[in-house]
N, C-alpha and C. Protein backbone atom coordinates (compact mmCIF):
# COMPACT_ATOMS: atom_id res chain seq x y z
N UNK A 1 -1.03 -53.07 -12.25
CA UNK A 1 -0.39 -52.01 -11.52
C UNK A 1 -0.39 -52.40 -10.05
N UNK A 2 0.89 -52.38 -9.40
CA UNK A 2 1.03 -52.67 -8.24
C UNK A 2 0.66 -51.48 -7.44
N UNK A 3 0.12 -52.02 -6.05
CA UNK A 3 -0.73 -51.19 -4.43
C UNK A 3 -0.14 -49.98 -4.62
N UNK A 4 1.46 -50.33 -4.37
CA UNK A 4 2.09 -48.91 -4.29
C UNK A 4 2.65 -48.06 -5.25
N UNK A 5 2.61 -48.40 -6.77
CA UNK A 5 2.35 -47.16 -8.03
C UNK A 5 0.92 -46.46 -8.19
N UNK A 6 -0.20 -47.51 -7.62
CA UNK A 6 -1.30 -46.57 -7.36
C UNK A 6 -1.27 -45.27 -6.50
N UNK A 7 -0.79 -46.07 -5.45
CA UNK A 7 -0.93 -44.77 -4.34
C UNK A 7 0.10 -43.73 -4.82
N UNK A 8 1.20 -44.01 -5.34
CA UNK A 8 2.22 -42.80 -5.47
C UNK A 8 1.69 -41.83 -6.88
N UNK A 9 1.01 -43.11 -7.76
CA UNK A 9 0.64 -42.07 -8.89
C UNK A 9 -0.82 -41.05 -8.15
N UNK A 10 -1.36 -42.08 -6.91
CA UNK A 10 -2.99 -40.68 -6.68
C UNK A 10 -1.95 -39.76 -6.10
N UNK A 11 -0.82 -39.59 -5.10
CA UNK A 11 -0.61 -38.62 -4.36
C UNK A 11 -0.03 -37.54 -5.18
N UNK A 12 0.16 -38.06 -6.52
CA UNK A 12 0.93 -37.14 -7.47
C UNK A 12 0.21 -36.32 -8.01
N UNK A 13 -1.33 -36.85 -8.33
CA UNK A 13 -2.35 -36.35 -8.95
C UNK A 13 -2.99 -35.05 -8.01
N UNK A 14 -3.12 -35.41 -6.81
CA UNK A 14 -3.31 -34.98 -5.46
C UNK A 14 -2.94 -33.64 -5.57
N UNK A 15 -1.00 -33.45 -5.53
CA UNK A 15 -0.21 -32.61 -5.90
C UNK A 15 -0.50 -31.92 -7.11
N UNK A 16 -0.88 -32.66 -7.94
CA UNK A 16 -0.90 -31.72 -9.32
C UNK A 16 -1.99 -30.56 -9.03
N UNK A 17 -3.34 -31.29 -8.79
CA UNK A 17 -4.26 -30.23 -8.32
C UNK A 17 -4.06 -29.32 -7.65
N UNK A 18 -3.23 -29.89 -6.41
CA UNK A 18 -3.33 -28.46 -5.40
C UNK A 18 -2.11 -27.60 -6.20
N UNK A 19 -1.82 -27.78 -6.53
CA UNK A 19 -0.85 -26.90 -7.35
C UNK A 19 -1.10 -26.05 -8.61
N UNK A 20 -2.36 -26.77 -9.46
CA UNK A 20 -3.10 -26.21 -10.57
C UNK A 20 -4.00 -25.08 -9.53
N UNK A 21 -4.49 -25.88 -8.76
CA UNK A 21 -5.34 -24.67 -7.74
C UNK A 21 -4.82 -23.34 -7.25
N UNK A 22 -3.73 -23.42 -6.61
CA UNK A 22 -3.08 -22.93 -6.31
C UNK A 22 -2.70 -21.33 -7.43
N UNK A 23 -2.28 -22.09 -8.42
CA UNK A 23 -2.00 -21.13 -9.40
C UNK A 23 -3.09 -20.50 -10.01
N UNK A 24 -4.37 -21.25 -10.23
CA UNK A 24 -5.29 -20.62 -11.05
C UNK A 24 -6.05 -19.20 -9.68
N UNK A 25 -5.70 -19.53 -8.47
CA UNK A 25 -6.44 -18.61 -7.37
C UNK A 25 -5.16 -17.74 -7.02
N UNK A 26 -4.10 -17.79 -7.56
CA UNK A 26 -3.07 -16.58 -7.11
C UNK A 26 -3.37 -15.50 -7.70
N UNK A 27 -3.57 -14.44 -6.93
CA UNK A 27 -3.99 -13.19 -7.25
C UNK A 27 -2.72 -12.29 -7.21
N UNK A 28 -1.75 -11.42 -8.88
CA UNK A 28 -0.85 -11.00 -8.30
C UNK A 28 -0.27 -9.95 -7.57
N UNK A 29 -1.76 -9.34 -7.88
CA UNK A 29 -2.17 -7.97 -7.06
C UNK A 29 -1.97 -8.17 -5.36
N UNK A 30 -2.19 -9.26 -5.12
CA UNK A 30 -1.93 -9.47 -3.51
C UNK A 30 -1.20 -9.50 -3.00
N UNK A 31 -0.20 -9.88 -3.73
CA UNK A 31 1.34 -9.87 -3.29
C UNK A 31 2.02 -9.07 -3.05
N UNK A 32 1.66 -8.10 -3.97
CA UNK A 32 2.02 -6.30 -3.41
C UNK A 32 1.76 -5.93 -2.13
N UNK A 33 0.55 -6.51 -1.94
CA UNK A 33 0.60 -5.58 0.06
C UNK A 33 0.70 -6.72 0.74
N UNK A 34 1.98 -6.97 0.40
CA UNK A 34 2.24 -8.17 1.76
C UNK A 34 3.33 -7.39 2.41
N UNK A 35 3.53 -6.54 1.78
CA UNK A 35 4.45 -5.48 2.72
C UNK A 35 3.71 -5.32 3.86
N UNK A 36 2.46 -4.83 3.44
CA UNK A 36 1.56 -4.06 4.54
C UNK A 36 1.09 -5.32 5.88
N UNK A 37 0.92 -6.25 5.31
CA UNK A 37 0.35 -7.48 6.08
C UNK A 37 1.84 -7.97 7.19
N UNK A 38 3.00 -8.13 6.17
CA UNK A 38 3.97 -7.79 7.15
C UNK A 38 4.41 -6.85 8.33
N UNK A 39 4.45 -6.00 8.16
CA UNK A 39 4.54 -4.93 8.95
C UNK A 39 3.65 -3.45 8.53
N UNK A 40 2.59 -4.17 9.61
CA UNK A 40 1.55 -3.60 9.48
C UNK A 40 1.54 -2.67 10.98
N UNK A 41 2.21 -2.65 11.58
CA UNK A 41 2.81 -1.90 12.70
C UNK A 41 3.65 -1.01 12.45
N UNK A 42 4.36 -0.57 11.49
CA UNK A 42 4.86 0.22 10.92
C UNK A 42 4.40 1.06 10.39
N UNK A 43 3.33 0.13 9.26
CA UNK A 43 2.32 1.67 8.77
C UNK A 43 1.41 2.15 9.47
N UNK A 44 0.86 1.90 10.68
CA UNK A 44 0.16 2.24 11.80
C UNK A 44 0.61 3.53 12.18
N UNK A 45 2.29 3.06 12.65
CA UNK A 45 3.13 4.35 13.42
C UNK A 45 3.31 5.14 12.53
N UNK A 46 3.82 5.21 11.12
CA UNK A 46 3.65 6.57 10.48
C UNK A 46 2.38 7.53 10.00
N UNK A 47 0.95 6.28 10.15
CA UNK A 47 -0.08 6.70 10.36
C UNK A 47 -0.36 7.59 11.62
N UNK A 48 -0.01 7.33 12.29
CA UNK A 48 -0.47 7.78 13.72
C UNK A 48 0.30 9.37 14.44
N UNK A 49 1.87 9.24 13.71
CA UNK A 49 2.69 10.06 13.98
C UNK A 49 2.34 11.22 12.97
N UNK A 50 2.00 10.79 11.45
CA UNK A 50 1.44 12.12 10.50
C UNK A 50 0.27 12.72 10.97
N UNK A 51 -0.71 11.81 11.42
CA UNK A 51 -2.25 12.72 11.75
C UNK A 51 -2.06 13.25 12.77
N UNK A 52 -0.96 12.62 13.66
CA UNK A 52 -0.74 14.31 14.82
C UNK A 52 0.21 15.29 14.01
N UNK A 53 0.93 15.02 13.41
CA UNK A 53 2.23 16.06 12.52
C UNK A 53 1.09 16.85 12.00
N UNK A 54 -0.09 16.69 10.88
CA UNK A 54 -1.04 17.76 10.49
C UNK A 54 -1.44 17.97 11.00
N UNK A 55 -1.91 17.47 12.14
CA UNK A 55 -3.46 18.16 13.22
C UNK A 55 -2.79 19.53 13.90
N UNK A 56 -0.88 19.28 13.95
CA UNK A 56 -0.72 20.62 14.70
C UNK A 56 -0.33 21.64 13.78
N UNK A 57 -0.03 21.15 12.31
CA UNK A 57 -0.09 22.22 11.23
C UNK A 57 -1.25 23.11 10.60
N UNK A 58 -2.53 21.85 10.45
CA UNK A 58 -3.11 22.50 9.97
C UNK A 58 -4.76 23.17 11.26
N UNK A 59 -5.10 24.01 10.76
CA UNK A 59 -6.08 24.93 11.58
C UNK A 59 -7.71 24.56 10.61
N UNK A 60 -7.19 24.24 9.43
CA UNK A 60 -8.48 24.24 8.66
C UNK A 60 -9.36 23.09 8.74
N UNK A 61 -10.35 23.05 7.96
CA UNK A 61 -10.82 21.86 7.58
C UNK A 61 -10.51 20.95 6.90
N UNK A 62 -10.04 21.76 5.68
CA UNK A 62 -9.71 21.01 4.11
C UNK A 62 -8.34 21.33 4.15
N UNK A 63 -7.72 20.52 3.74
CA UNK A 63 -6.87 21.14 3.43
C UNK A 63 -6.24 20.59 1.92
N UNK A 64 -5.23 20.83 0.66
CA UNK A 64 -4.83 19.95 -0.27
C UNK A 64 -3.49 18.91 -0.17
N UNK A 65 -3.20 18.60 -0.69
CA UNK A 65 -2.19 17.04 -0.96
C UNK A 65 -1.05 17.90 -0.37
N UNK A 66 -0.16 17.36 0.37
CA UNK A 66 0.85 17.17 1.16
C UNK A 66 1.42 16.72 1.27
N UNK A 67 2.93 16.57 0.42
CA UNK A 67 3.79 15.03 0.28
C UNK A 67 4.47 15.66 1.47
N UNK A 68 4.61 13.84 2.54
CA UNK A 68 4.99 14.00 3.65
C UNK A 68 6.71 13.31 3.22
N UNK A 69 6.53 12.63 1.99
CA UNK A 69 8.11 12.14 1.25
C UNK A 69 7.35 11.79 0.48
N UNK A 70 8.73 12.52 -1.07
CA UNK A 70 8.84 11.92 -2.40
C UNK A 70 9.77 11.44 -2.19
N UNK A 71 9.84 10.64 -2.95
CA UNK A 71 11.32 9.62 -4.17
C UNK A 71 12.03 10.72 -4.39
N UNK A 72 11.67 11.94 -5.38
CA UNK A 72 11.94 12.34 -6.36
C UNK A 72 13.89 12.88 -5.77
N UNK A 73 14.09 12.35 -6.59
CA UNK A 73 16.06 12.59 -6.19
C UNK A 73 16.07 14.12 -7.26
N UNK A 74 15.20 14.96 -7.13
CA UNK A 74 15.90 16.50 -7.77
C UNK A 74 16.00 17.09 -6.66
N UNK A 75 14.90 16.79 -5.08
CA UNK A 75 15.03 17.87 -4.16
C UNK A 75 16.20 17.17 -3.00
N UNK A 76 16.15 18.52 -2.70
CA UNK A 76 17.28 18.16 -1.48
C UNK A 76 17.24 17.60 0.02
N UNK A 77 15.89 17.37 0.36
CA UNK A 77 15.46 16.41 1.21
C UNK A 77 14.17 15.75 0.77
N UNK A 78 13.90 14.54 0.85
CA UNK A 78 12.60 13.78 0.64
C UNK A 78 11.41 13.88 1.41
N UNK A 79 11.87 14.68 2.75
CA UNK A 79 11.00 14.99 3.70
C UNK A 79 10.03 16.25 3.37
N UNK A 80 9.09 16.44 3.95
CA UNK A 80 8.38 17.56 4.00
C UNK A 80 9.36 18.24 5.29
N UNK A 81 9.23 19.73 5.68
CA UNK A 81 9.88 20.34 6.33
C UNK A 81 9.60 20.16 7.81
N UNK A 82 8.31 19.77 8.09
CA UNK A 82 8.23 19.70 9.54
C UNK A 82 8.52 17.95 10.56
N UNK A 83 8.81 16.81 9.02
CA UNK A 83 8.63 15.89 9.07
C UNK A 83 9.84 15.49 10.50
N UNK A 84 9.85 14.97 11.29
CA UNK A 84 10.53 14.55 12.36
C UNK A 84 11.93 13.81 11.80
N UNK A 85 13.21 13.47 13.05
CA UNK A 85 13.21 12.31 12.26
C UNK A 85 13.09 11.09 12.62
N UNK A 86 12.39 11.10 13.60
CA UNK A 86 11.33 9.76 14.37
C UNK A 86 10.67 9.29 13.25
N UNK A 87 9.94 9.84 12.86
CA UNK A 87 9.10 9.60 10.98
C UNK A 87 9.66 9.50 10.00
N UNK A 88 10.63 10.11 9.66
CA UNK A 88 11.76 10.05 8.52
C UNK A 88 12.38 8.41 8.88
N UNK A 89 12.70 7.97 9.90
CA UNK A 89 13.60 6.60 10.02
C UNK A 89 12.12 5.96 9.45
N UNK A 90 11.11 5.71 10.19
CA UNK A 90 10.10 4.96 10.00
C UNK A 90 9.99 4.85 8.78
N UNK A 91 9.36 5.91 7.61
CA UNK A 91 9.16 6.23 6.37
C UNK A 91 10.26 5.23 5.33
N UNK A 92 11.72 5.58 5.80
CA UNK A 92 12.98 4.86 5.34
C UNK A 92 12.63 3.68 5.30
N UNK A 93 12.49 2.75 6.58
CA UNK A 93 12.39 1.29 6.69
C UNK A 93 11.36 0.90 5.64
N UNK A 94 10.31 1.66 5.59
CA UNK A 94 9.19 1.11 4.45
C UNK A 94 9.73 0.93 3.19
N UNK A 95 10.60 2.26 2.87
CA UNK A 95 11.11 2.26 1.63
C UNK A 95 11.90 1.29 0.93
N UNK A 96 12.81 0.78 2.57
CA UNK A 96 13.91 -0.29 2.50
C UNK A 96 13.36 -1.90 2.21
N UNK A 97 11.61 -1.82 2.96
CA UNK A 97 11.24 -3.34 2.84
C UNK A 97 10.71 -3.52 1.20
N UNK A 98 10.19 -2.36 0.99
CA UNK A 98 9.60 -2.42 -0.39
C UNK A 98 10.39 -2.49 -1.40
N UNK A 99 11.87 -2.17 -1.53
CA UNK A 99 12.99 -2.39 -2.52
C UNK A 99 13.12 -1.26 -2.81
N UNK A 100 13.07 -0.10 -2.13
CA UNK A 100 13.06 1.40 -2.91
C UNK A 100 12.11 1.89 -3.90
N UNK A 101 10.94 1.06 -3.39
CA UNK A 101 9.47 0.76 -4.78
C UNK A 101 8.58 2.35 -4.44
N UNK A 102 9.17 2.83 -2.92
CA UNK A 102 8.14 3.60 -2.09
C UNK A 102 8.35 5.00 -2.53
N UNK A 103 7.55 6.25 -3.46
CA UNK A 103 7.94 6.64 -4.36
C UNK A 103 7.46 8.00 -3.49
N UNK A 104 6.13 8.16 -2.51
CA UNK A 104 5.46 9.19 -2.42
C UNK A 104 4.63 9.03 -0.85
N UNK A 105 4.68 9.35 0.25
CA UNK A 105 3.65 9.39 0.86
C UNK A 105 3.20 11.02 0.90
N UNK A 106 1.89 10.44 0.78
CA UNK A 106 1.14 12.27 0.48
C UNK A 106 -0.26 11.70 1.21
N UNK A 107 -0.66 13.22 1.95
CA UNK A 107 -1.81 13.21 3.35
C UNK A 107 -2.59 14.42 2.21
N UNK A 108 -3.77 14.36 2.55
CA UNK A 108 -4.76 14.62 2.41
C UNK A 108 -5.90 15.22 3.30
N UNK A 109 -7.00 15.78 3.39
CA UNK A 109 -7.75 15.85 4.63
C UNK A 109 -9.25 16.43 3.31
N UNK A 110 -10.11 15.39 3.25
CA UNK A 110 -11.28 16.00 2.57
C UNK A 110 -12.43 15.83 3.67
N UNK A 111 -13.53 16.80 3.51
CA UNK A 111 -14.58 16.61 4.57
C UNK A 111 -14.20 16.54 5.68
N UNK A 112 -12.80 16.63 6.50
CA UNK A 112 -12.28 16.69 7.42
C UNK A 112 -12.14 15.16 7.90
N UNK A 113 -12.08 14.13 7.07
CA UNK A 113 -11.03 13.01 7.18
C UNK A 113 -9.88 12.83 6.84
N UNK A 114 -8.96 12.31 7.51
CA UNK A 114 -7.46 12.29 6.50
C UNK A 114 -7.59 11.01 5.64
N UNK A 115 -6.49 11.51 4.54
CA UNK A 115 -6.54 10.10 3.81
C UNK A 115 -4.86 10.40 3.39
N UNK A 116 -4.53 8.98 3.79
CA UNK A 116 -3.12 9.03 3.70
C UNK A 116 -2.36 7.81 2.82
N UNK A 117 -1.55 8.14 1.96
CA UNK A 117 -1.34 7.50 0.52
C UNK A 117 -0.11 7.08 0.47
N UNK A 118 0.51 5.85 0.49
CA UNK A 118 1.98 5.23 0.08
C UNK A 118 1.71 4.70 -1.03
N UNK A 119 2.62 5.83 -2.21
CA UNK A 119 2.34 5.41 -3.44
C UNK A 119 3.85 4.28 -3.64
N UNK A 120 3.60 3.09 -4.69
CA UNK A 120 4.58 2.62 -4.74
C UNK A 120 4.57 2.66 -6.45
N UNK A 121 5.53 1.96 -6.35
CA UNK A 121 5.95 2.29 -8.32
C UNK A 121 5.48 2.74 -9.04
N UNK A 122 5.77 4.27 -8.92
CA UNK A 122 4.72 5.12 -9.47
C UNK A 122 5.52 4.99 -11.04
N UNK A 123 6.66 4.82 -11.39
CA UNK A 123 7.24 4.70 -12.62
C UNK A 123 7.13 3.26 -13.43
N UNK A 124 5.84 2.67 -12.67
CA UNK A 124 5.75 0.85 -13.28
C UNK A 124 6.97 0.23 -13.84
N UNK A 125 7.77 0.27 -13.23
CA UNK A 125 9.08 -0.44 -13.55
C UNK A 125 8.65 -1.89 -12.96
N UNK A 126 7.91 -2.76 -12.18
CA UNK A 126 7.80 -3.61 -11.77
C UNK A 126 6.44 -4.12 -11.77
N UNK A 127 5.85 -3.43 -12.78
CA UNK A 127 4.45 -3.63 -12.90
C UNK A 127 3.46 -2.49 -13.15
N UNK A 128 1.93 -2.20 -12.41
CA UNK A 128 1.31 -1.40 -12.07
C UNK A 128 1.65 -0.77 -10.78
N UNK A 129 1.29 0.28 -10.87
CA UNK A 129 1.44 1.26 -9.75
C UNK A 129 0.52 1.01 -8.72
N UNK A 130 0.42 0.95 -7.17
CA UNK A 130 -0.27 0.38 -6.48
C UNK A 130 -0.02 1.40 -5.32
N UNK A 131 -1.09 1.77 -4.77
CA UNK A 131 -1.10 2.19 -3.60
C UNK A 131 -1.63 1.85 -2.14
N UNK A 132 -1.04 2.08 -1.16
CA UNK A 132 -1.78 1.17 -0.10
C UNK A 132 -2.13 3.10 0.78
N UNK A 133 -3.73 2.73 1.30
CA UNK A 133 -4.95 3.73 1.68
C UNK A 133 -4.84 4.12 3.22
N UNK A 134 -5.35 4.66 3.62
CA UNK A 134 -5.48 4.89 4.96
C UNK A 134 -6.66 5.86 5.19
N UNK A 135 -7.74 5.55 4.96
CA UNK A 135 -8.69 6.25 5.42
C UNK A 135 -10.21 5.52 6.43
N UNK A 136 -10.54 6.22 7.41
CA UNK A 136 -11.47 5.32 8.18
C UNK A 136 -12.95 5.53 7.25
N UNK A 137 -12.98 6.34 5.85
CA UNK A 137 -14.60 5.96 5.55
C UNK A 137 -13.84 5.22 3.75
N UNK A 138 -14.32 3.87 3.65
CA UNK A 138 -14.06 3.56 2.59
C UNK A 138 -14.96 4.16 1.26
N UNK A 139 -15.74 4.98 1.37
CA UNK A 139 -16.83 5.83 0.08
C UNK A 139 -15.94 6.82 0.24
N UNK A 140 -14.86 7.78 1.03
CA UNK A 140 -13.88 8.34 0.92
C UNK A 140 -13.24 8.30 -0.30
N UNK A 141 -12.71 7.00 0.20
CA UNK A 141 -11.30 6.95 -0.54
C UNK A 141 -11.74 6.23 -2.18
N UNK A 142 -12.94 5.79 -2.60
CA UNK A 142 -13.95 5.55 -3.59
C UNK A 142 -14.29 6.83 -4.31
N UNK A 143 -14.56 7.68 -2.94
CA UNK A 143 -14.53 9.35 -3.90
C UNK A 143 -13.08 10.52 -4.45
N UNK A 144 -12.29 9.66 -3.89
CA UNK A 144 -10.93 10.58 -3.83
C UNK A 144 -10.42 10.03 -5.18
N UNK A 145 -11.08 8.82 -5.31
CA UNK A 145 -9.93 7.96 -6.57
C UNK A 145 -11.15 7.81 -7.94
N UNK A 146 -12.49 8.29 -7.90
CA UNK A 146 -12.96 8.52 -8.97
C UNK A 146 -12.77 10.07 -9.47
N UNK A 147 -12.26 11.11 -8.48
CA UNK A 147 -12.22 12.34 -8.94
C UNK A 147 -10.89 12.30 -9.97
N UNK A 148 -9.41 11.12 -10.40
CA UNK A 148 -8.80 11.18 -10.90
C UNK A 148 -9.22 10.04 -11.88
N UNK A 149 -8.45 10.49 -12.95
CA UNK A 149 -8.53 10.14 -14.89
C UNK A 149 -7.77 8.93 -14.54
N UNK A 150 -8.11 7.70 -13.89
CA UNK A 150 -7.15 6.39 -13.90
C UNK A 150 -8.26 5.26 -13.21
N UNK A 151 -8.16 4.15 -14.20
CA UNK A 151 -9.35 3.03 -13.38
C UNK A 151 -8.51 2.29 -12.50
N UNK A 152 -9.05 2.33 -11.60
CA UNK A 152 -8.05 1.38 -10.13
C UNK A 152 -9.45 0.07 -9.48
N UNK A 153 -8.34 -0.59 -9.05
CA UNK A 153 -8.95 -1.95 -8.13
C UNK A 153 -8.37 -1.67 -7.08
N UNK A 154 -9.77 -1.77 -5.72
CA UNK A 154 -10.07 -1.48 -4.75
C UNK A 154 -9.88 -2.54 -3.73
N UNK A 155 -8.85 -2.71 -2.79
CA UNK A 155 -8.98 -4.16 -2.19
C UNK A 155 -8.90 -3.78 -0.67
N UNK A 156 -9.86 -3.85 0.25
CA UNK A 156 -9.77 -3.88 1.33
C UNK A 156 -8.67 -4.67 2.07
N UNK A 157 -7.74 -3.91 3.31
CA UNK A 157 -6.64 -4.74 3.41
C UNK A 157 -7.16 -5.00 5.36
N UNK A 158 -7.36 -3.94 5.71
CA UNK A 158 -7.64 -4.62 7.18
C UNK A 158 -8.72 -2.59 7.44
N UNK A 159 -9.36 -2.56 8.66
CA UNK A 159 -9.84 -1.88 8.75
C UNK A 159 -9.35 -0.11 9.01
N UNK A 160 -9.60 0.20 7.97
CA UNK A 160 -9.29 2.03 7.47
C UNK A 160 -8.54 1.58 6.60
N UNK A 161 -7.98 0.58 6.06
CA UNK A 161 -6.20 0.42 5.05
C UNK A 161 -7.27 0.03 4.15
N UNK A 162 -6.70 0.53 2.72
CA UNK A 162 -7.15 -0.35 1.28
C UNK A 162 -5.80 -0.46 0.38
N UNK A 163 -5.57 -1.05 -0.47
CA UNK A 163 -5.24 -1.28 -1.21
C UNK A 163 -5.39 -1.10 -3.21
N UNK A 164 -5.14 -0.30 -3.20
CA UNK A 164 -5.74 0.20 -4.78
C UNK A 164 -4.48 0.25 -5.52
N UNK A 165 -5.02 -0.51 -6.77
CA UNK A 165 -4.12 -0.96 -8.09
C UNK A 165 -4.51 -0.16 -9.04
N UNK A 166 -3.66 0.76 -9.43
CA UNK A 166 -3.76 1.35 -10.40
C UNK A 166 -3.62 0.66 -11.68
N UNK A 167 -4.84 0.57 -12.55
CA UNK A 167 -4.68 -0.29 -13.96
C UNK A 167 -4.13 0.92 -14.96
């Protein structure tokens, strides 16, 4: 075997690995919040613009689930009623990067934290249903998602954001 079928057959081998590697460590759950990793400035601002939108609605402590937008095409706006439409464009663009995957954002407030929820394919047409989190205590959002009948994977995405896969 000649110098240079050695070397071309190691660099091939080389390739094969990082490529067996590659595949055996792709996680496909991750790929889902690359929305979020993308424009992660986006979900910030509708973060930031809802917890003032409730703070001037609500007076209480607690309060229950609050879809700030459904999907659902029976009602006649997707918005909640006080929703802006500074927030409504924002909300849209998410919907638009995700493929129209973006089914539900719904706010929350337990113990007097918010926890704020972009549900995506909630109809698993493209898989499992996955939601990306917004809460600053992660035993929160650990307690919000064992109080419901569904086993989920928990993936920290950057600090207050998680990522949970509904199995």
């Amino acid at each position: 075997m000649s110098r240079r079928t050695r070397v071309l057959l190691g660099i091939t081998i080389i390739l094969l690995l990082a490529a067996a590697g590659f595949i055996i460590m792709y996680d496909p759950s991750m790929a889902k919040y690359n929305i979020f990793r993308e424009h992660r400035a986006q979900f910030d601002a509708v973060k930031s613009e809802t917890l003032l939108l409730m703070d001037s609605l609500d007076e209480q402590s607690d309060i229950g689930n609050t879809f700030i937008y459904s999907n659902n095409r029976n009602t006649t706006s997707p918005f909640h009623d006080s929703v802006n439409t500074e927030l409504q464009d924002k909300i849209r663009q998410i919907a638009a990067w995700s493929g129209d995957s973006l089914d539900f954002v719904r706010y929350s407030r337990q113990d007097g934290k918010p926890l704020l929820r972009f549900i995506f394919d909630w109809e698993r047409e493209h898989g499992a249903t996955y939601h990306i989190v917004y809460c600053a205590s992660q035993s929160m959002v650990e307690q919000a998602y064992a109080a419901e009948p569904v086993k989920y994977k928990l993936t920290p995405l950057a600090d207050g954001w998680y990522g949970i896969e509904i199995e």
